[in-house]
PDB file of N, CA and C in Angstrom:
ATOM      1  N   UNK A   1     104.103  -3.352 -20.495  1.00  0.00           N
ATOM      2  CA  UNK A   1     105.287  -2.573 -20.732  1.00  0.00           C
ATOM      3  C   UNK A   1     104.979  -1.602 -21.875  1.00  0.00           C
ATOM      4  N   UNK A   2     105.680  -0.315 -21.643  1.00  0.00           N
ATOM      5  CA  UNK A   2     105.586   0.858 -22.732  1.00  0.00           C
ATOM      6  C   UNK A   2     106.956   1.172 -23.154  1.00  0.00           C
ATOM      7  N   UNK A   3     106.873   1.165 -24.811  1.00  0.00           N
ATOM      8  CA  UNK A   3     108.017   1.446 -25.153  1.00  0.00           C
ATOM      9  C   UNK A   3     107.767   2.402 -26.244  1.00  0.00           C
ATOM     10  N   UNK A   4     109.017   3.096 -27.087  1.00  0.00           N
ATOM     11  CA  UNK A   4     108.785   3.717 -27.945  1.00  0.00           C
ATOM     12  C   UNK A   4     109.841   3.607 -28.927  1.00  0.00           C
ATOM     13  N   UNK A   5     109.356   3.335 -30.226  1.00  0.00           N
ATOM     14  CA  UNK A   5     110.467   3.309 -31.271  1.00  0.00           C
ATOM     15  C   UNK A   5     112.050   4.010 -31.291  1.00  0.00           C
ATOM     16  N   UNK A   6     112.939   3.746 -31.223  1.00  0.00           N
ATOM     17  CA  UNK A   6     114.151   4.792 -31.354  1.00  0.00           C
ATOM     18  C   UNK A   6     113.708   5.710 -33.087  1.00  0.00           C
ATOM     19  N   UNK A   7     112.824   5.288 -33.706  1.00  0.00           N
ATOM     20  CA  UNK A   7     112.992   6.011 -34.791  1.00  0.00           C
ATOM     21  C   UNK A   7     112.092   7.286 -34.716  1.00  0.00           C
ATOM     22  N   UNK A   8     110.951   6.984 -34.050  1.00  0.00           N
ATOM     23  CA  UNK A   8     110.342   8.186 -33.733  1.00  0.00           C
ATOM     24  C   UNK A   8     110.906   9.251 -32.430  1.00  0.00           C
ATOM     25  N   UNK A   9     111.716   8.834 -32.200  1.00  0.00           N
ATOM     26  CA  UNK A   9     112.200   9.983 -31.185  1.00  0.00           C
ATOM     27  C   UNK A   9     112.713  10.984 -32.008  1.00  0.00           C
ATOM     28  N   UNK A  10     112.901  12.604 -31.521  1.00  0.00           N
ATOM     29  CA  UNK A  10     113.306  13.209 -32.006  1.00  0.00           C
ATOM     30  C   UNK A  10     113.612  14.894 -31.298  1.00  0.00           C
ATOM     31  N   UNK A  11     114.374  15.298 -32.027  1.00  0.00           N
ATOM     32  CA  UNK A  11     114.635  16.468 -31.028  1.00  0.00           C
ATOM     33  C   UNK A  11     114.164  17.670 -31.703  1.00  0.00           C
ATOM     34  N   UNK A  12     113.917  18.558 -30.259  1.00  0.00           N
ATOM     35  CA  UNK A  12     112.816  19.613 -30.976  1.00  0.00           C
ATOM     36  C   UNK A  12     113.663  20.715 -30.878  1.00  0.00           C
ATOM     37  N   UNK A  13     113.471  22.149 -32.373  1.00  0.00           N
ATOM     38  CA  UNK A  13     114.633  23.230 -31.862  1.00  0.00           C
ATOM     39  C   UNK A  13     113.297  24.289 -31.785  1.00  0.00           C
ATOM     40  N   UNK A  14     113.743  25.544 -31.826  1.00  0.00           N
ATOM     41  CA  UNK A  14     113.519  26.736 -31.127  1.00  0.00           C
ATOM     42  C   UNK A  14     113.068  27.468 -32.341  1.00  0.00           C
ATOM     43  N   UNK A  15     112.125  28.263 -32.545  1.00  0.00           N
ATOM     44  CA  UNK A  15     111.825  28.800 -34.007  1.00  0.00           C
ATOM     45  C   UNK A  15     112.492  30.195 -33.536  1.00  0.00           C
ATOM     46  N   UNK A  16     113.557  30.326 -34.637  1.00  0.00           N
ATOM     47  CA  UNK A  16     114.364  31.803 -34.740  1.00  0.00           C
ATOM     48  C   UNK A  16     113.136  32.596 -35.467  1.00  0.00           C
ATOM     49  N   UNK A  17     113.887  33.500 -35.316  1.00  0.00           N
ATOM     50  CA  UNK A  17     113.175  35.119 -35.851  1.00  0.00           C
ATOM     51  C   UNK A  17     112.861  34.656 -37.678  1.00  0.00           C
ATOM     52  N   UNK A  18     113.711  34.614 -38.351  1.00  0.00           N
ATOM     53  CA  UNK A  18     113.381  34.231 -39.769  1.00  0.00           C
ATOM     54  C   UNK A  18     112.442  33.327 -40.242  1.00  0.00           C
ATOM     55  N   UNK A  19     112.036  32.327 -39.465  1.00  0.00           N
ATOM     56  CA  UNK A  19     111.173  31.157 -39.385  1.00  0.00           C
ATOM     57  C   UNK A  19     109.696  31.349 -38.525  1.00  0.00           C
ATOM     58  N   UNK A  20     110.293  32.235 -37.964  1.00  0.00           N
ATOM     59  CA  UNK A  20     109.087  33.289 -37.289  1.00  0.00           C
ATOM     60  C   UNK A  20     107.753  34.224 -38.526  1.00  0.00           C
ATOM     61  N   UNK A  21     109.092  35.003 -38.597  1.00  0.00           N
ATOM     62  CA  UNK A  21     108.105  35.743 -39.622  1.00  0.00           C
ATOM     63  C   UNK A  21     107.796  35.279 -41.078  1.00  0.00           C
ATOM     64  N   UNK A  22     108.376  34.126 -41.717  1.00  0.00           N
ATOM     65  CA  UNK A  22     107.928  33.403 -42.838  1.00  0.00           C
ATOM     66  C   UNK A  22     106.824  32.777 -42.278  1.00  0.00           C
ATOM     67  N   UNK A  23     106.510  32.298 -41.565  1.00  0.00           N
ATOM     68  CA  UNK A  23     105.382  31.206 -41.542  1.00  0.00           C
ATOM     69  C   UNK A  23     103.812  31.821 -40.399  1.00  0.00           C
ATOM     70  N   UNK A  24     104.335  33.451 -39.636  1.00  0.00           N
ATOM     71  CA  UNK A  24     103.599  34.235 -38.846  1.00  0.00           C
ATOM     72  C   UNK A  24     102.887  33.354 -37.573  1.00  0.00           C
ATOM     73  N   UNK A  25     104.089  32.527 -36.944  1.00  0.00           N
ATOM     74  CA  UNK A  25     104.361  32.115 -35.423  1.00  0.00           C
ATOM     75  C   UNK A  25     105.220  32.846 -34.656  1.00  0.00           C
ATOM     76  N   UNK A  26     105.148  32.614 -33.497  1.00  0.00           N
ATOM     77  CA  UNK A  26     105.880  32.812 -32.534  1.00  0.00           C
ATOM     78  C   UNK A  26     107.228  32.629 -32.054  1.00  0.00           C
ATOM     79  N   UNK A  27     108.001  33.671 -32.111  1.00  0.00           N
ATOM     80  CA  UNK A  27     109.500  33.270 -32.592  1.00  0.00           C
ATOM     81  C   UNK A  27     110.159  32.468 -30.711  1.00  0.00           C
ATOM     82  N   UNK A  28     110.531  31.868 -30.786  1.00  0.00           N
ATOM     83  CA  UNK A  28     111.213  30.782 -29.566  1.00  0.00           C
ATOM     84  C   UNK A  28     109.970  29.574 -29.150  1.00  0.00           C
ATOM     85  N   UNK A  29     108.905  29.870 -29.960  1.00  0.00           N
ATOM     86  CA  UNK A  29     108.169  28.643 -30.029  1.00  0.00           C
ATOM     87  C   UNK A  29     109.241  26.617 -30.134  1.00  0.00           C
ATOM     88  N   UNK A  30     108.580  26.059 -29.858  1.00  0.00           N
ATOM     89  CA  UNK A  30     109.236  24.798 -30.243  1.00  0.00           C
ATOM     90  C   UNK A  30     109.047  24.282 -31.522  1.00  0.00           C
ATOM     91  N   UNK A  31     109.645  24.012 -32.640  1.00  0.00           N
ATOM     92  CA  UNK A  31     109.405  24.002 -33.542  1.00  0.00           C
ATOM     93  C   UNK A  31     110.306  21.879 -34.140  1.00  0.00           C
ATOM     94  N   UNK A  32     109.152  21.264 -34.329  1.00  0.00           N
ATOM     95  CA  UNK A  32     109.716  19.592 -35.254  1.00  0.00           C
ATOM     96  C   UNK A  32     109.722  20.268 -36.572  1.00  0.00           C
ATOM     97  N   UNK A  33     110.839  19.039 -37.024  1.00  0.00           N
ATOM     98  CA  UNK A  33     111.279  19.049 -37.718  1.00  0.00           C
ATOM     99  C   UNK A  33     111.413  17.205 -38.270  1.00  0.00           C
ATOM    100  N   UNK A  34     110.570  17.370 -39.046  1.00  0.00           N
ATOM    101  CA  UNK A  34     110.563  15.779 -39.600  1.00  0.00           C
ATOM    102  C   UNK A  34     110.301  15.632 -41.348  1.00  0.00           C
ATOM    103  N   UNK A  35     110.595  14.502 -41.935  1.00  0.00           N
ATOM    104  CA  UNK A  35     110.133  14.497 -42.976  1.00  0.00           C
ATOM    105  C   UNK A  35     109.104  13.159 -43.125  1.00  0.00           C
ATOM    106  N   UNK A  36     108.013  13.931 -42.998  1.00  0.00           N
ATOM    107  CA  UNK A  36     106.683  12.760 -43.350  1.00  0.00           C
ATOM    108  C   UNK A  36     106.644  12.138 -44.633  1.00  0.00           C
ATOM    109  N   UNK A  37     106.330  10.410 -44.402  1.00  0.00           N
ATOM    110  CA  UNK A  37     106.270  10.319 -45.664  1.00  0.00           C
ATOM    111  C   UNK A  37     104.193   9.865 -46.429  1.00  0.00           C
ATOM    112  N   UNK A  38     103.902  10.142 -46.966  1.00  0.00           N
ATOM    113  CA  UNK A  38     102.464  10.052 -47.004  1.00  0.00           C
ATOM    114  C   UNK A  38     102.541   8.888 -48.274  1.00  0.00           C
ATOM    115  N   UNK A  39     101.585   7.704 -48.615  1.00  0.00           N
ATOM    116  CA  UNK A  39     101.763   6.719 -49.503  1.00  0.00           C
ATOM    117  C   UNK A  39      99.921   7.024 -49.918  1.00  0.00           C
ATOM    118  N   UNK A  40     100.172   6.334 -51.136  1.00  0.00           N
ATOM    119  CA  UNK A  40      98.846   6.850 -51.768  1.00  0.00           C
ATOM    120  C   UNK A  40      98.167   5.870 -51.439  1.00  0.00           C
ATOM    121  N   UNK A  41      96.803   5.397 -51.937  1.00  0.00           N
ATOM    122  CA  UNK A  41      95.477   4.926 -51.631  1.00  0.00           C
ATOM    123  C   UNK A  41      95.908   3.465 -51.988  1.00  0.00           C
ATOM    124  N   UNK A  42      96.298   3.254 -52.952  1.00  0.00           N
ATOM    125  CA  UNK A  42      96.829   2.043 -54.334  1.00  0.00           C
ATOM    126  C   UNK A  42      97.815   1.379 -53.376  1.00  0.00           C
ATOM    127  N   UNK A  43      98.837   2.118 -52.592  1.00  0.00           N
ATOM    128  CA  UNK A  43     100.327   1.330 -52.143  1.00  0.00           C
ATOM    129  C   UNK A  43      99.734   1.046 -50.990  1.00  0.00           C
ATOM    130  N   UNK A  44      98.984   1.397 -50.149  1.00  0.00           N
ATOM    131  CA  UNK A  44      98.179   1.229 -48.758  1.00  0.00           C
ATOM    132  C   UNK A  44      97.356  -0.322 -48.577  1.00  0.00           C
ATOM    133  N   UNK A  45      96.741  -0.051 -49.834  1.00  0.00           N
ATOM    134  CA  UNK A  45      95.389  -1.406 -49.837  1.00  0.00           C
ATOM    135  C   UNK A  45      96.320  -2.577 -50.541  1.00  0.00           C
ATOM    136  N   UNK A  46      97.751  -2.128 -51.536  1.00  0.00           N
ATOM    137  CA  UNK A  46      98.885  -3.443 -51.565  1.00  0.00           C
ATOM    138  C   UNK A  46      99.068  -4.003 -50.410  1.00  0.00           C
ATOM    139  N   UNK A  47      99.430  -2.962 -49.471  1.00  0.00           N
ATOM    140  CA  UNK A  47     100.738  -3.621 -48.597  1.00  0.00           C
ATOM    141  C   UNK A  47      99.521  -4.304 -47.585  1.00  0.00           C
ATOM    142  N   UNK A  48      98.390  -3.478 -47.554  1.00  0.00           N
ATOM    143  CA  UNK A  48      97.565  -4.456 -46.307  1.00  0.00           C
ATOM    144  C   UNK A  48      97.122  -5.644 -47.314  1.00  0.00           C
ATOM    145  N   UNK A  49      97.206  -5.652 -47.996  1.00  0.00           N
ATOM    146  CA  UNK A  49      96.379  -7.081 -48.348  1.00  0.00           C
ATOM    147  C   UNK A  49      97.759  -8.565 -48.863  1.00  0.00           C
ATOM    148  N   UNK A  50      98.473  -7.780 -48.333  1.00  0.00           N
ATOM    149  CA  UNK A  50     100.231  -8.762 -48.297  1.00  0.00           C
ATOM    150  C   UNK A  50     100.084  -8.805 -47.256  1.00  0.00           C
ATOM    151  N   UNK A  51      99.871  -8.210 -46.600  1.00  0.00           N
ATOM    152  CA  UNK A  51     100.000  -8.618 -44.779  1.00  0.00           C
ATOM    153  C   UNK A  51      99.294  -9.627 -44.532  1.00  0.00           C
ATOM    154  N   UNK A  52      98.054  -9.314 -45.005  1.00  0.00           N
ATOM    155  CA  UNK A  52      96.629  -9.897 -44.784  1.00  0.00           C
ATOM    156  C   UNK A  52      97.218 -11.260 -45.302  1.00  0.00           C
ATOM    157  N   UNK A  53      97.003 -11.485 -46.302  1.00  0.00           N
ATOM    158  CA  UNK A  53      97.363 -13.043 -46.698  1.00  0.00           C
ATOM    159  C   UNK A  53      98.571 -13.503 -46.013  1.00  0.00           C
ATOM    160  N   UNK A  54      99.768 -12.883 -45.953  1.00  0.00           N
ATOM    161  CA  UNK A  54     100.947 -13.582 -44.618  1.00  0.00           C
ATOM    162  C   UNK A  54     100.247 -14.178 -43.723  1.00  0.00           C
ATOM    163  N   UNK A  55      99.663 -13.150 -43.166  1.00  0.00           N
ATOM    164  CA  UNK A  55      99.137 -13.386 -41.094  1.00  0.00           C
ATOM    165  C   UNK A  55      98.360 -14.978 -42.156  1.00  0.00           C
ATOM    166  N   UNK A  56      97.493 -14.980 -43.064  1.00  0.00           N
ATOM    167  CA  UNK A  56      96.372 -16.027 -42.863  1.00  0.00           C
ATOM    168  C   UNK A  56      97.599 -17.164 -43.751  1.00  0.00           C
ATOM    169  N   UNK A  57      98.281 -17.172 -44.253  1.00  0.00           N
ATOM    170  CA  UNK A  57      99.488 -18.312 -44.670  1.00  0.00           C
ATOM    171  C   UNK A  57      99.610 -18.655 -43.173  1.00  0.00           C
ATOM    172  N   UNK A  58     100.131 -17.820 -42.189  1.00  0.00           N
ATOM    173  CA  UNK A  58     101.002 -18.051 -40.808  1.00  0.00           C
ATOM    174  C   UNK A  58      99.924 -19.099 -39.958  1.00  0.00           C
ATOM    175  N   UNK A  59      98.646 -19.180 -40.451  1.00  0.00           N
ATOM    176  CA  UNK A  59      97.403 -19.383 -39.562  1.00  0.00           C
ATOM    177  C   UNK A  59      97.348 -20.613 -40.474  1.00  0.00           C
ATOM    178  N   UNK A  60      97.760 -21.251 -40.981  1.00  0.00           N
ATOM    179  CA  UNK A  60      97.595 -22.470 -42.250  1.00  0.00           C
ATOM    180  C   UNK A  60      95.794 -22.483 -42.773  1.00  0.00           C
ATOM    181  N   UNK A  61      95.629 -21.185 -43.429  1.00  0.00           N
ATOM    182  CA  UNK A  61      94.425 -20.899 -44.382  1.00  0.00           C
ATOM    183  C   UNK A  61      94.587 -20.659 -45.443  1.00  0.00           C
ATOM    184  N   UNK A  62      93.901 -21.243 -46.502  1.00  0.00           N
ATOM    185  CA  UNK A  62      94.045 -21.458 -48.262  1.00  0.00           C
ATOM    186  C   UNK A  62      93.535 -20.287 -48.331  1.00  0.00           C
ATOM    187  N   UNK A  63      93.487 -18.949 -48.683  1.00  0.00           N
ATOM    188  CA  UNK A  63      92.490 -18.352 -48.608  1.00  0.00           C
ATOM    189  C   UNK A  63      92.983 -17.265 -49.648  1.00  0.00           C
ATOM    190  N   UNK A  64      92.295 -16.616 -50.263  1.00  0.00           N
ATOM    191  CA  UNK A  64      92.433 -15.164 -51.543  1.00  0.00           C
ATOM    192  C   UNK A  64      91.876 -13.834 -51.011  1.00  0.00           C
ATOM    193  N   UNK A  65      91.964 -12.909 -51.398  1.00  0.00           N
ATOM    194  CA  UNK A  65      91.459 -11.585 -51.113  1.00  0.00           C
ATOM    195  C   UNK A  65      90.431 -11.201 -52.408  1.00  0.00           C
ATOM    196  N   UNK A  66      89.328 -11.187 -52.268  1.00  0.00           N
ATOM    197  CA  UNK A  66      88.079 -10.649 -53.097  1.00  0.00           C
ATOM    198  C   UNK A  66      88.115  -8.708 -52.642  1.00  0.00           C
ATOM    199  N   UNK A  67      88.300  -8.142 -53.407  1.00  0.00           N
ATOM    200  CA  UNK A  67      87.501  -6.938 -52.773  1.00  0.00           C
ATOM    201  C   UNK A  67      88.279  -6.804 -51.053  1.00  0.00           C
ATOM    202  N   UNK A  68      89.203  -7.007 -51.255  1.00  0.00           N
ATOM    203  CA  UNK A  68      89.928  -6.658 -49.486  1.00  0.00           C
ATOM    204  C   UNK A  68      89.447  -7.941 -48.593  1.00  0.00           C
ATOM    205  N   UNK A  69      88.870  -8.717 -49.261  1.00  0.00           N
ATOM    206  CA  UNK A  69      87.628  -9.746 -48.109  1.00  0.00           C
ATOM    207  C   UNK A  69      88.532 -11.312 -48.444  1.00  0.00           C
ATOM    208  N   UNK A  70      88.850 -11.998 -47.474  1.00  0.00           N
ATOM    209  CA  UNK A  70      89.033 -12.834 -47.731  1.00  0.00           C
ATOM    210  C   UNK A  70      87.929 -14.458 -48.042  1.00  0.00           C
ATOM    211  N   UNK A  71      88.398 -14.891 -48.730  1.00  0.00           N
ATOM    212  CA  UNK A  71      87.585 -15.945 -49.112  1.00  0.00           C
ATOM    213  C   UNK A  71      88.455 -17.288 -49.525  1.00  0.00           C
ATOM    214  N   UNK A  72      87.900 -18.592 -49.738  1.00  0.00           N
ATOM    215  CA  UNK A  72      88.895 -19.529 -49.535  1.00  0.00           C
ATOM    216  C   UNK A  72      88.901 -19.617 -51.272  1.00  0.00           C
ATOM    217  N   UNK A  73      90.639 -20.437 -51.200  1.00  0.00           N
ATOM    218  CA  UNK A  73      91.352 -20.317 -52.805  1.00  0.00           C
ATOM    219  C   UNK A  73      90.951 -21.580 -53.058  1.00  0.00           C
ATOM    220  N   UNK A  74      90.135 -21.912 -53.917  1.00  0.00           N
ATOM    221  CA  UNK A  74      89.297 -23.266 -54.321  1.00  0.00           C
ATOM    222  C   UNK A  74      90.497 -23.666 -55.843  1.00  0.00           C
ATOM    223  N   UNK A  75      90.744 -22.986 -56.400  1.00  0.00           N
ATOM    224  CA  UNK A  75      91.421 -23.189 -57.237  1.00  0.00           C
ATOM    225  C   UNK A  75      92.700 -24.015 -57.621  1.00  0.00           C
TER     226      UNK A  75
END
């Protein structure tokens, strides 16, 4: 089965003349409209390495993150 988020759907408008010549496209082009959000290097390698240890809690493994690497928590 294929599905798709309701959050990524989105509707596309029409680039008017003003939006045309600010940006030097094609005016009735299709033009998105979204606001991306981009997370830095630091909040990326947090959140995967919270995941990472969840999934291996969920898997009943003692285990720590070295360097992104897991290894077992002897401690």
């Amino acid at each position: 089965m294929f599905g798709v988020k309701k959050s990524l759907v989105i509707d596309l408008d029409r680039v008017d003349k003003k939006t045309a010549d600010e940006y030097g496209v094609e005016e009735g082009g299709w033009l998105l409209r979204h606001d991306f959000v981009l997370v830095t290097k630091d909040e990326t390698e947090k959140l995967r390495d919270r995941n990472a240890v969840e999934a291996l809690g969920r898997l009943g493994l003692n285990l720590k993150l070295v360097d992104h690497l897991p290894v077992p928590d002897v401690d």
